[in-house]
N, C-alpha and C. Protein backbone atom coordinates (compact mmCIF):
# COMPACT_ATOMS: atom_id res chain seq x y z
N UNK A 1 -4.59 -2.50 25.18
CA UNK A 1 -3.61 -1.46 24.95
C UNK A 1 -4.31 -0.30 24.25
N UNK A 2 -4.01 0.92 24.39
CA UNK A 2 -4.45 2.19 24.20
C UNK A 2 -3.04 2.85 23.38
N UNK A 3 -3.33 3.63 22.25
CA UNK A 3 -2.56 4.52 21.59
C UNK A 3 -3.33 6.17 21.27
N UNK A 4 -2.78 6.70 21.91
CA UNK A 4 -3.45 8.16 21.39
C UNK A 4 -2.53 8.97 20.44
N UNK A 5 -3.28 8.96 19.30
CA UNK A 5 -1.96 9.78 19.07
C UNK A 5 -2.87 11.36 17.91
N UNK A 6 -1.86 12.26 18.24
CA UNK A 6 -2.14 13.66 17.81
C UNK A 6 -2.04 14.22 16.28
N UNK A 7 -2.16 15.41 16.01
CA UNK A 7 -1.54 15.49 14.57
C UNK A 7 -0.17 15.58 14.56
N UNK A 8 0.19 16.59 16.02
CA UNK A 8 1.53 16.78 16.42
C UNK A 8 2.27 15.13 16.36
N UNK A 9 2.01 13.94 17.19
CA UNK A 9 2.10 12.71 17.27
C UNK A 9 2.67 12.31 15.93
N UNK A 10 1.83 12.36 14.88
CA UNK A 10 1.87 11.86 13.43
C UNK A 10 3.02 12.37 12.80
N UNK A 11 2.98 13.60 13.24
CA UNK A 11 4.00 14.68 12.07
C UNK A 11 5.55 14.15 12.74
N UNK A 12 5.43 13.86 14.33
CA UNK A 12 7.22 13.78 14.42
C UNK A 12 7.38 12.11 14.21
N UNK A 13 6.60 11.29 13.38
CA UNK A 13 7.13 10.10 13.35
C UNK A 13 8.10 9.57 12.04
N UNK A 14 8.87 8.66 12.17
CA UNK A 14 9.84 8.98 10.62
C UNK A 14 9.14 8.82 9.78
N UNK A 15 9.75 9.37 8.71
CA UNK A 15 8.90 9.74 7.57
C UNK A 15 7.91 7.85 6.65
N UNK A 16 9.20 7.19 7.02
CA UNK A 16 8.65 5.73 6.59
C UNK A 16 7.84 5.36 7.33
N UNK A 17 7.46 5.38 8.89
CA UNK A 17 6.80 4.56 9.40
C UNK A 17 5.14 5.68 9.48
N UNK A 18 5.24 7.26 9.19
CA UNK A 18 4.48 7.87 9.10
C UNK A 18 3.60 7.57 7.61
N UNK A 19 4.09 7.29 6.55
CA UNK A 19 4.02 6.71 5.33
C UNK A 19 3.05 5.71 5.24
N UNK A 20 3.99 4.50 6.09
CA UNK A 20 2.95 3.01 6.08
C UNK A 20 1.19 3.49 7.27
N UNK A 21 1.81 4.19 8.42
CA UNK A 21 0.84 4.64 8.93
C UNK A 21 -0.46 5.44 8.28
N UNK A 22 -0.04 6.49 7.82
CA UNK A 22 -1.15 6.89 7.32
C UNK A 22 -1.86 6.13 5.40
N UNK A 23 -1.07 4.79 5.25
CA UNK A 23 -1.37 4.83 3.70
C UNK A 23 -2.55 2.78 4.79
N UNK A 24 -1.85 2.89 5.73
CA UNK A 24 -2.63 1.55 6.85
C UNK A 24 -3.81 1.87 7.33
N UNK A 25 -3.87 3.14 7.42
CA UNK A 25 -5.57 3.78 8.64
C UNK A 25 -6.50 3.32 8.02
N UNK A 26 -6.34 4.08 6.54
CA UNK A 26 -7.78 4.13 5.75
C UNK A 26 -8.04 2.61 5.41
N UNK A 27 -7.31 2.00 4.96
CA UNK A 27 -7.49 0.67 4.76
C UNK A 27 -8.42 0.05 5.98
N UNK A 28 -7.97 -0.25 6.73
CA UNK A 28 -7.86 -1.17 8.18
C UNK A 28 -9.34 -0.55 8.72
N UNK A 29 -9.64 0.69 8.28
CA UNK A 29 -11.20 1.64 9.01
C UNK A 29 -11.69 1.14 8.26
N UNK A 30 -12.03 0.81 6.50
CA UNK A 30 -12.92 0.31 5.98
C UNK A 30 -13.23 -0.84 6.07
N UNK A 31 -12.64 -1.63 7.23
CA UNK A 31 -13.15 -3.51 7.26
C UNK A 31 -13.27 -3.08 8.55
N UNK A 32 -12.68 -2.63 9.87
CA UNK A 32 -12.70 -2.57 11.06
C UNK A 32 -12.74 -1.23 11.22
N UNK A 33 -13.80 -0.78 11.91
CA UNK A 33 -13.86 0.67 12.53
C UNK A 33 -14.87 0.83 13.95
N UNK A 34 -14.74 -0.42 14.37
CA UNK A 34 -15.07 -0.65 15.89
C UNK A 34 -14.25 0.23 16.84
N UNK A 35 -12.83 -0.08 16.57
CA UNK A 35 -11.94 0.33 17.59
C UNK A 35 -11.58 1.80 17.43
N UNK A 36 -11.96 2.12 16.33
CA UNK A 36 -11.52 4.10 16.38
C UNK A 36 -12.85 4.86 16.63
N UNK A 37 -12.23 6.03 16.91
CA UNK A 37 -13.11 7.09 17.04
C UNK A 37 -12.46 8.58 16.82
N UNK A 38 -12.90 9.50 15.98
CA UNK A 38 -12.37 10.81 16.29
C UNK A 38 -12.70 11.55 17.89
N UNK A 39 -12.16 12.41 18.33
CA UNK A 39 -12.58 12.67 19.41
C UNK A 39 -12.05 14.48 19.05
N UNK A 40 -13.18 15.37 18.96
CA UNK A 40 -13.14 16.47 18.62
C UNK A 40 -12.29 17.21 20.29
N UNK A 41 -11.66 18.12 19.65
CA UNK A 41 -10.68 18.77 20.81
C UNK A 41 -11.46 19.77 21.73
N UNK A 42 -12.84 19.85 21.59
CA UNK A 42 -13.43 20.63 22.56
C UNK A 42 -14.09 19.44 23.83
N UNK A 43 -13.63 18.02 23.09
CA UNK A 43 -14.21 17.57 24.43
C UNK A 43 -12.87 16.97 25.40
N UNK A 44 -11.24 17.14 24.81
CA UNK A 44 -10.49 16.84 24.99
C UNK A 44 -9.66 18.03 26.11
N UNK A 45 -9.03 17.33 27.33
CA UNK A 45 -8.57 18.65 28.28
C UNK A 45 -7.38 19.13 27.93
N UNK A 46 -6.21 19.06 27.06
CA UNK A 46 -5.11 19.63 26.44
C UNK A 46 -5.43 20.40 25.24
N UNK A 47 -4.58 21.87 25.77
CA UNK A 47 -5.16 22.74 25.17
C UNK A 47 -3.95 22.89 23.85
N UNK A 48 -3.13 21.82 23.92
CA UNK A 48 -1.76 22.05 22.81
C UNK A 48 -2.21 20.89 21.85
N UNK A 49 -3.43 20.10 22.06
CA UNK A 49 -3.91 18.95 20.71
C UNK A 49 -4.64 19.65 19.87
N UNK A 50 -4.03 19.61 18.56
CA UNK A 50 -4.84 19.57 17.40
C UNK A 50 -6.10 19.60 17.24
N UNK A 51 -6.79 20.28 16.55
CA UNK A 51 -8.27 20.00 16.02
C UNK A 51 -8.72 18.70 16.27
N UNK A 52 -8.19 17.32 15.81
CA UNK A 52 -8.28 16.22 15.51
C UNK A 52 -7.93 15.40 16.53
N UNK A 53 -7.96 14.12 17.16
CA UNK A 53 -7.09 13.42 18.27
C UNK A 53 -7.72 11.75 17.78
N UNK A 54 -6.42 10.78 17.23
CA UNK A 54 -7.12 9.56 17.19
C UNK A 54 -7.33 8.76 18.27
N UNK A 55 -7.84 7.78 18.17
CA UNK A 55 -8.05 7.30 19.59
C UNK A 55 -7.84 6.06 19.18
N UNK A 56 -6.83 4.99 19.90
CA UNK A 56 -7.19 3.56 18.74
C UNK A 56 -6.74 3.02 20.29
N UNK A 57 -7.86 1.97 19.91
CA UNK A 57 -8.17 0.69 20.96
C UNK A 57 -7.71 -0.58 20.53
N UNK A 58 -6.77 -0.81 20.82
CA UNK A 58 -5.86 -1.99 20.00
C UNK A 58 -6.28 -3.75 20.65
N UNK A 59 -7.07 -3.17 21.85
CA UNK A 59 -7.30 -4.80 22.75
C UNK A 59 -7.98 -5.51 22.22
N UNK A 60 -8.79 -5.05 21.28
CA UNK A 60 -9.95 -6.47 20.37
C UNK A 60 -9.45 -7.13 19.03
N UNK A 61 -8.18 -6.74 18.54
CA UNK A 61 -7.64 -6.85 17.30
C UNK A 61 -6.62 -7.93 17.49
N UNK A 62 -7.19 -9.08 17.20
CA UNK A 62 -6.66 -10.42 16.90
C UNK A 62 -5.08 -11.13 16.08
N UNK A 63 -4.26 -11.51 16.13
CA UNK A 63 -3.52 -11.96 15.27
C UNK A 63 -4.59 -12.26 13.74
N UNK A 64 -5.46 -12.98 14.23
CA UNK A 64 -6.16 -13.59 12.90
C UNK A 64 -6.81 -12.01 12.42
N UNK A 65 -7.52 -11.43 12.97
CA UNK A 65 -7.54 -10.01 11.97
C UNK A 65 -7.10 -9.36 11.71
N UNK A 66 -5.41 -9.30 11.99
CA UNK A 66 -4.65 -8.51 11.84
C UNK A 66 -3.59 -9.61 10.35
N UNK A 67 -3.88 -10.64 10.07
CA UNK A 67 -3.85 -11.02 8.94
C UNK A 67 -4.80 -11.22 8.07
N UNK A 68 -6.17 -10.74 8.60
CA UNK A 68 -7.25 -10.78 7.30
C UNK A 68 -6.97 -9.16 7.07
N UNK A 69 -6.33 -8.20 7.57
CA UNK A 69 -6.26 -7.19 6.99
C UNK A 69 -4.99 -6.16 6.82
N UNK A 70 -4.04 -7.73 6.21
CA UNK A 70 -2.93 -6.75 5.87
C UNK A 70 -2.78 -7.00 4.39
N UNK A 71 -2.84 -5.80 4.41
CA UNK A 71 -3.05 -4.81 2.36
C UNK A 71 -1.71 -4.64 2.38
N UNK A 72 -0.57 -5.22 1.87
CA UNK A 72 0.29 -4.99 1.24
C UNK A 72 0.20 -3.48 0.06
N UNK A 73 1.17 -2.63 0.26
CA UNK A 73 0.85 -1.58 -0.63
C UNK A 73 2.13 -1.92 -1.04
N UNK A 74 2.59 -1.17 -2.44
CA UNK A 74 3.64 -1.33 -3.65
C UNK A 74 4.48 -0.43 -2.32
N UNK A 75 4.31 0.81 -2.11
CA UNK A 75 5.15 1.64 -1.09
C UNK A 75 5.68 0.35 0.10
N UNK A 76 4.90 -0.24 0.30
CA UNK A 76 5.82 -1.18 1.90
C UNK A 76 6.51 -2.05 1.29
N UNK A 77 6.85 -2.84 -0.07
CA UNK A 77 7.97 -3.42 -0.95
C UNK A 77 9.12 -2.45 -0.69
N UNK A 78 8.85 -1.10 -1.22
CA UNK A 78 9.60 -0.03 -1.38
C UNK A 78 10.34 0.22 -0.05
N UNK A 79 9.98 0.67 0.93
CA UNK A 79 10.11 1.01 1.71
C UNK A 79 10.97 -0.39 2.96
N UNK A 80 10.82 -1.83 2.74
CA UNK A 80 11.29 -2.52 2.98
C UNK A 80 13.07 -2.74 2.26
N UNK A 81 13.11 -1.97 0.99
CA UNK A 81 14.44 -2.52 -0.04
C UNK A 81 14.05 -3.36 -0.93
N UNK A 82 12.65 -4.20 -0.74
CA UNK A 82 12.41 -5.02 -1.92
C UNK A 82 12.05 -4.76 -3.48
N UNK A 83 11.92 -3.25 -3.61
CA UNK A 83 11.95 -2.20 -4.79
C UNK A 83 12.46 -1.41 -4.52
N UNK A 84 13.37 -0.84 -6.00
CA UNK A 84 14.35 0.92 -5.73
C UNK A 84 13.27 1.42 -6.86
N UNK A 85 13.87 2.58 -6.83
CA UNK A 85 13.20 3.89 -7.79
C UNK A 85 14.15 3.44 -8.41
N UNK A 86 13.05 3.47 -9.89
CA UNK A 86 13.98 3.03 -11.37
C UNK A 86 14.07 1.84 -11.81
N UNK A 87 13.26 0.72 -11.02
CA UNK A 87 13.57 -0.29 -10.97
C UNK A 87 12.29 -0.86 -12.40
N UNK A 88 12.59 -1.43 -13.38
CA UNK A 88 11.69 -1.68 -14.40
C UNK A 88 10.23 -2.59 -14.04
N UNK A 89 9.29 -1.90 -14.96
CA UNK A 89 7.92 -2.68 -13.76
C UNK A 89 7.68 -3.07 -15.29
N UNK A 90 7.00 -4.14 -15.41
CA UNK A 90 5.98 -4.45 -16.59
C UNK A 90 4.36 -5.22 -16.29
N UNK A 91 3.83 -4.80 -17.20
CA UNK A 91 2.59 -5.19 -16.76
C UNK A 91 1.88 -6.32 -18.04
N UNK A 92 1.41 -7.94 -17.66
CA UNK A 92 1.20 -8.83 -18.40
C UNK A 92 -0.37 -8.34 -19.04
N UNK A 93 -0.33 -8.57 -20.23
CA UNK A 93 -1.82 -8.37 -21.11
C UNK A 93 -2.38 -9.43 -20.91
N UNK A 94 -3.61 -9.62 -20.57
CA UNK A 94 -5.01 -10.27 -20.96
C UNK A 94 -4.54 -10.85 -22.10
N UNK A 95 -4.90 -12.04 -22.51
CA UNK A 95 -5.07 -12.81 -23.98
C UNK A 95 -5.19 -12.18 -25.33
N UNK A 96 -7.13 -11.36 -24.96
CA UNK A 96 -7.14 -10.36 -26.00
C UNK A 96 -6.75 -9.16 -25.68
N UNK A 97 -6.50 -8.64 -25.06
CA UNK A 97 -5.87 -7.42 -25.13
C UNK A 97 -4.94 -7.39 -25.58
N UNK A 98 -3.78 -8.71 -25.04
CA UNK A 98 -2.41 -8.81 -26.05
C UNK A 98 -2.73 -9.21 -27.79
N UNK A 99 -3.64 -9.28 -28.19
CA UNK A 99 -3.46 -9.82 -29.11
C UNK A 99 -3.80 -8.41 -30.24
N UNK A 100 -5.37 -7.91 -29.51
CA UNK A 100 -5.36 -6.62 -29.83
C UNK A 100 -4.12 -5.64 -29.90
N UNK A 101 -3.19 -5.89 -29.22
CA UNK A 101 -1.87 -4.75 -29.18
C UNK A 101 -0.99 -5.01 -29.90
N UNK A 102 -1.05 -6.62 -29.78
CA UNK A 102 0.19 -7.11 -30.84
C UNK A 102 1.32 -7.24 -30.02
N UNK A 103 0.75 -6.95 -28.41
CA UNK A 103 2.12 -7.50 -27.77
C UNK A 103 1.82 -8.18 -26.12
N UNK A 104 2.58 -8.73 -25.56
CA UNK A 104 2.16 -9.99 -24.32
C UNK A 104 2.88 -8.41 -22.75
N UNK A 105 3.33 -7.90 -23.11
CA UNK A 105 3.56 -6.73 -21.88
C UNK A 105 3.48 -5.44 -22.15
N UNK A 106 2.95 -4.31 -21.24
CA UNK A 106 3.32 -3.34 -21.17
C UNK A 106 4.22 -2.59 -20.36
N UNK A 107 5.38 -2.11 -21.18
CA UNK A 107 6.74 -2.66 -20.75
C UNK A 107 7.64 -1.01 -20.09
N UNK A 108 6.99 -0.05 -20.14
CA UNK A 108 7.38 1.20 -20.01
C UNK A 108 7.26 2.01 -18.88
N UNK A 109 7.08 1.01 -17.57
CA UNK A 109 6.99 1.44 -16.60
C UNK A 109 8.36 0.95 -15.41
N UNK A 110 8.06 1.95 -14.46
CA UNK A 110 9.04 1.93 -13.19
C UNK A 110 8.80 2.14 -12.18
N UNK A 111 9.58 2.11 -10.88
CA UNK A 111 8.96 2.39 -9.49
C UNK A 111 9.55 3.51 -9.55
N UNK A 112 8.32 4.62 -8.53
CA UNK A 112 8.85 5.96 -8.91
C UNK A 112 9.85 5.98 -7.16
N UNK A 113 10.11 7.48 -7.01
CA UNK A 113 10.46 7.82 -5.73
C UNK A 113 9.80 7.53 -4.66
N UNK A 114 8.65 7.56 -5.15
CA UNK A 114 7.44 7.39 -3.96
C UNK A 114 7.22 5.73 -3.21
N UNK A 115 7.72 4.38 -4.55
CA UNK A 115 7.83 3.24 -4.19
C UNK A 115 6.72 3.12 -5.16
N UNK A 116 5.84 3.89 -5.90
CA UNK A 116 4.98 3.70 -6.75
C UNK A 116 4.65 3.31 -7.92
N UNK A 117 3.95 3.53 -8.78
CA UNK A 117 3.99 3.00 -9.84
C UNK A 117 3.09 4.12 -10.48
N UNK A 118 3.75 5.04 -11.73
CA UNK A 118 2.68 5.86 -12.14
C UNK A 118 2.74 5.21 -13.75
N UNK A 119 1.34 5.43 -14.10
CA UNK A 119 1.15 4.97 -15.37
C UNK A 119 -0.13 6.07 -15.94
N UNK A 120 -0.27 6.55 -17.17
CA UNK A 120 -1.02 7.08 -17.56
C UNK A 120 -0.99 8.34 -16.47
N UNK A 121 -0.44 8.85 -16.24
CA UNK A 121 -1.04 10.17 -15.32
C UNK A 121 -1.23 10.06 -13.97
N UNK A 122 -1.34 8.19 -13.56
CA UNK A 122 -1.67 8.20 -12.00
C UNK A 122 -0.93 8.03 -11.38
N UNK A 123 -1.39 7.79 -10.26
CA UNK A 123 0.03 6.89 -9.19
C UNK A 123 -0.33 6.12 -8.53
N UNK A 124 -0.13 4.48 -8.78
CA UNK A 124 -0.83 3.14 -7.94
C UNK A 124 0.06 2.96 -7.00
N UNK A 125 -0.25 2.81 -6.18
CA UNK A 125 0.65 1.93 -4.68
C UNK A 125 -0.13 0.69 -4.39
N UNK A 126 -1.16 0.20 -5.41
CA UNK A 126 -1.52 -0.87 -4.97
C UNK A 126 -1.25 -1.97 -6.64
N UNK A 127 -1.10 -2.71 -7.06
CA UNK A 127 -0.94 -3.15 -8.19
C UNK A 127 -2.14 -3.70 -8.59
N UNK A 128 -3.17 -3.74 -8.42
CA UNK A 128 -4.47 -4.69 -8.27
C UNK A 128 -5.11 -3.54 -10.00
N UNK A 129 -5.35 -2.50 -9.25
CA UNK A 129 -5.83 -0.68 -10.04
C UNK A 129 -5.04 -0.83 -10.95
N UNK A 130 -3.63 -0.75 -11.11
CA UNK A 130 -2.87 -0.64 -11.88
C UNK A 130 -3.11 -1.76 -13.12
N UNK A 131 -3.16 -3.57 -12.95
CA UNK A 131 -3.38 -4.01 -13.47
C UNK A 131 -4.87 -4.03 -14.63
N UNK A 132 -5.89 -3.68 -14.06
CA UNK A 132 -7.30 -3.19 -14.19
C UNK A 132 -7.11 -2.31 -15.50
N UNK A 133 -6.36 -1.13 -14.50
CA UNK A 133 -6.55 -0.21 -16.07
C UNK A 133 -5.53 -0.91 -17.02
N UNK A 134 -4.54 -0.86 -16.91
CA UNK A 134 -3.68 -1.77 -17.99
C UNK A 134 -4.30 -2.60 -18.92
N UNK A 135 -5.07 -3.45 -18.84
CA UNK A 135 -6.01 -4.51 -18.96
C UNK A 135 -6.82 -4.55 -19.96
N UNK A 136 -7.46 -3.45 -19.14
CA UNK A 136 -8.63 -2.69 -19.56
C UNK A 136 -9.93 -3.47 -19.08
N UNK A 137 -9.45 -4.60 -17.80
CA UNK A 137 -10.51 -5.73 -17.16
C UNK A 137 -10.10 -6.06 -16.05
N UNK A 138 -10.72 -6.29 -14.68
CA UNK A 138 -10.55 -6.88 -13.51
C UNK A 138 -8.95 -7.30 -13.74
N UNK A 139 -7.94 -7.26 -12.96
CA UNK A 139 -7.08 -8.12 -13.10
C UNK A 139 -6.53 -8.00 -11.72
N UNK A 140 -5.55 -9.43 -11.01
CA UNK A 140 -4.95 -9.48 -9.74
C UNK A 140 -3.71 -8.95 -10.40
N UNK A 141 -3.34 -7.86 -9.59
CA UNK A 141 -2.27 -7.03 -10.00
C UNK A 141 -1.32 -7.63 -9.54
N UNK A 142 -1.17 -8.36 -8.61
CA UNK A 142 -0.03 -9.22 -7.73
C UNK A 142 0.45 -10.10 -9.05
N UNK A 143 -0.19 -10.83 -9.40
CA UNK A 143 0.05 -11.94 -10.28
C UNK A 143 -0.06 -11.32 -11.65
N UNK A 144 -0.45 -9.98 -12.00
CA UNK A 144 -0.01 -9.67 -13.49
C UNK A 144 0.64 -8.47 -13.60
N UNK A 145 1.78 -7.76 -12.40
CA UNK A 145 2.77 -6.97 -12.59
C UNK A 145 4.18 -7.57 -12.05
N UNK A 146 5.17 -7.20 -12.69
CA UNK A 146 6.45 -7.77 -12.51
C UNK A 146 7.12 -6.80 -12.41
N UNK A 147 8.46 -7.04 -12.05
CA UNK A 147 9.26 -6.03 -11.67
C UNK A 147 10.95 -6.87 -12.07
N UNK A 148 11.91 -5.92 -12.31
CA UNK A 148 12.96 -6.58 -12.99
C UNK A 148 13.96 -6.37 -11.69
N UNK A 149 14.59 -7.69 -11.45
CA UNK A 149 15.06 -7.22 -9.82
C UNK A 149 16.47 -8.79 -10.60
N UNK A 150 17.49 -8.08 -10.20
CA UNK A 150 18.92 -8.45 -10.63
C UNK A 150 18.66 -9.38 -12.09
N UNK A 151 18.45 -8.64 -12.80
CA UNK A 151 18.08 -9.10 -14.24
C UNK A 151 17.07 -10.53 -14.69
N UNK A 152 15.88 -10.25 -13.24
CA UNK A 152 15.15 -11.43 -13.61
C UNK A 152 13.75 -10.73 -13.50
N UNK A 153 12.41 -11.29 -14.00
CA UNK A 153 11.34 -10.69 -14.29
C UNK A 153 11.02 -11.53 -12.96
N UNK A 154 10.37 -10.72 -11.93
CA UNK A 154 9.81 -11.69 -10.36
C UNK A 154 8.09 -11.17 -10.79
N UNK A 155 7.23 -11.39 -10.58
CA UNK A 155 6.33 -11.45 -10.24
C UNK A 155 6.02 -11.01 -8.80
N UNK A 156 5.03 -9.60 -8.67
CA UNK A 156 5.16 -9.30 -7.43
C UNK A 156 4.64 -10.30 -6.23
N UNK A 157 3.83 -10.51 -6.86
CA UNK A 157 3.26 -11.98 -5.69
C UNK A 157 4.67 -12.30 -4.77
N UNK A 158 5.34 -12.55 -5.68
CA UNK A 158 6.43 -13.66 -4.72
C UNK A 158 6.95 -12.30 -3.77
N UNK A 159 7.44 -11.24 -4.37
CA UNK A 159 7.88 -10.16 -2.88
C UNK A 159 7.27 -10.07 -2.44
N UNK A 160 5.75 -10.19 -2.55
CA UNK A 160 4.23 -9.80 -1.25
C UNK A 160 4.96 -10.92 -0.18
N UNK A 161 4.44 -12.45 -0.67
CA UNK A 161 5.19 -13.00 -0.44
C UNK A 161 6.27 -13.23 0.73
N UNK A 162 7.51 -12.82 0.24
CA UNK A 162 8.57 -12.76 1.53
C UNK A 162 8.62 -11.23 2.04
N UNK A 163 7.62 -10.17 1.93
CA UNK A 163 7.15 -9.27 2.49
C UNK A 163 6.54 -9.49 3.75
N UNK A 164 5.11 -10.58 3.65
CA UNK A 164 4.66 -10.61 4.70
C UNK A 164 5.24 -11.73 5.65
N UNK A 165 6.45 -12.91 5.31
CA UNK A 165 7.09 -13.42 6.14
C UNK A 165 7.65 -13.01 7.03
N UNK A 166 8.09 -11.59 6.64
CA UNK A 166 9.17 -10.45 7.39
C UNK A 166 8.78 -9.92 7.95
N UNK A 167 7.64 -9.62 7.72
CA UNK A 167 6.30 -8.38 8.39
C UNK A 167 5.32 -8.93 9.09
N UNK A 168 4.95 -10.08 8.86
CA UNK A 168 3.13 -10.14 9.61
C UNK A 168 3.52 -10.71 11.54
């Protein structure tokens, strides 16, 4: 199977599935980039394509690699209903770090509009980064950010979870 698609292509797709699309490319090119190619518009015969034209070759891409490379982002929770904006996020301390703080969470965060998570100035859509800096050390953000969802603390793991039951 063959997909071509344009800038024009990109821009009229809904805004959610344009979202997961372009936040999926970059991911999916840095483990697999067999199957793409840019294809500059001077070697292309339509004179209404974009500068740019992707080209994606979908026939070599496996069920099994198409689950070694699905990156759950905080936005596709969001974007599924499994997070609202506003929804309370906390993030679990390291041993010593909690002990250094004098406390076991950092508790002052939320999902923004975006399905995100901004902390300090940034904006994570992945929880892995988020946990890290929090930390202030390596941490699996899945298993050390939570989210307060009908007055219970879930652990995102478990929405990755019944995310990719729904999805893969």
């Amino acid at each position: 199977m063959h997909i071509h698609l344009n800038d024009d292509d990109i821009s009229r797709m809904p805004e959610s599935l344009r979202h997961l699309f372009l936040n999926w490319l970059p991911e999916y090119l840095k483990t697999n980039n067999s199957w793409f190619e840019q294809i500059p518009v001077n070697q292309i015969r339509q004179p209404e394509v974009s500068s740019t034209q992707l080209f994606l070759n979908l026939e070599n891409q496996t069920l099994e690699n198409k689950a070694d490379n699905s990156h759950v982002r905080l936005s596709q929770l969001f974007d599924a209903g499994m997070t609202k904006r506003g929804m309370a996020v906390r993030v679990k301390l390291k041993r010593e770090e909690a002990k250094k703080r004098g406390r076991e969470y950092i508790n002052s965060l939320e999902i923004s509009a975006r399905g995100t998570i901004v902390y300090d100035g940034e904006e994570f859509d992945k929880p892995s980064p988020l946990a890290t800096k929090v930390t202030g050390g390596a941490a699996n953000g899945w298993e050390y950010v939570e989210v307060k969802k009908n007055n219970e603390w879930i652990c995102l793991d478990k929405l990755r979870e019944i995310w990719r039951t729904t999805n893969d």
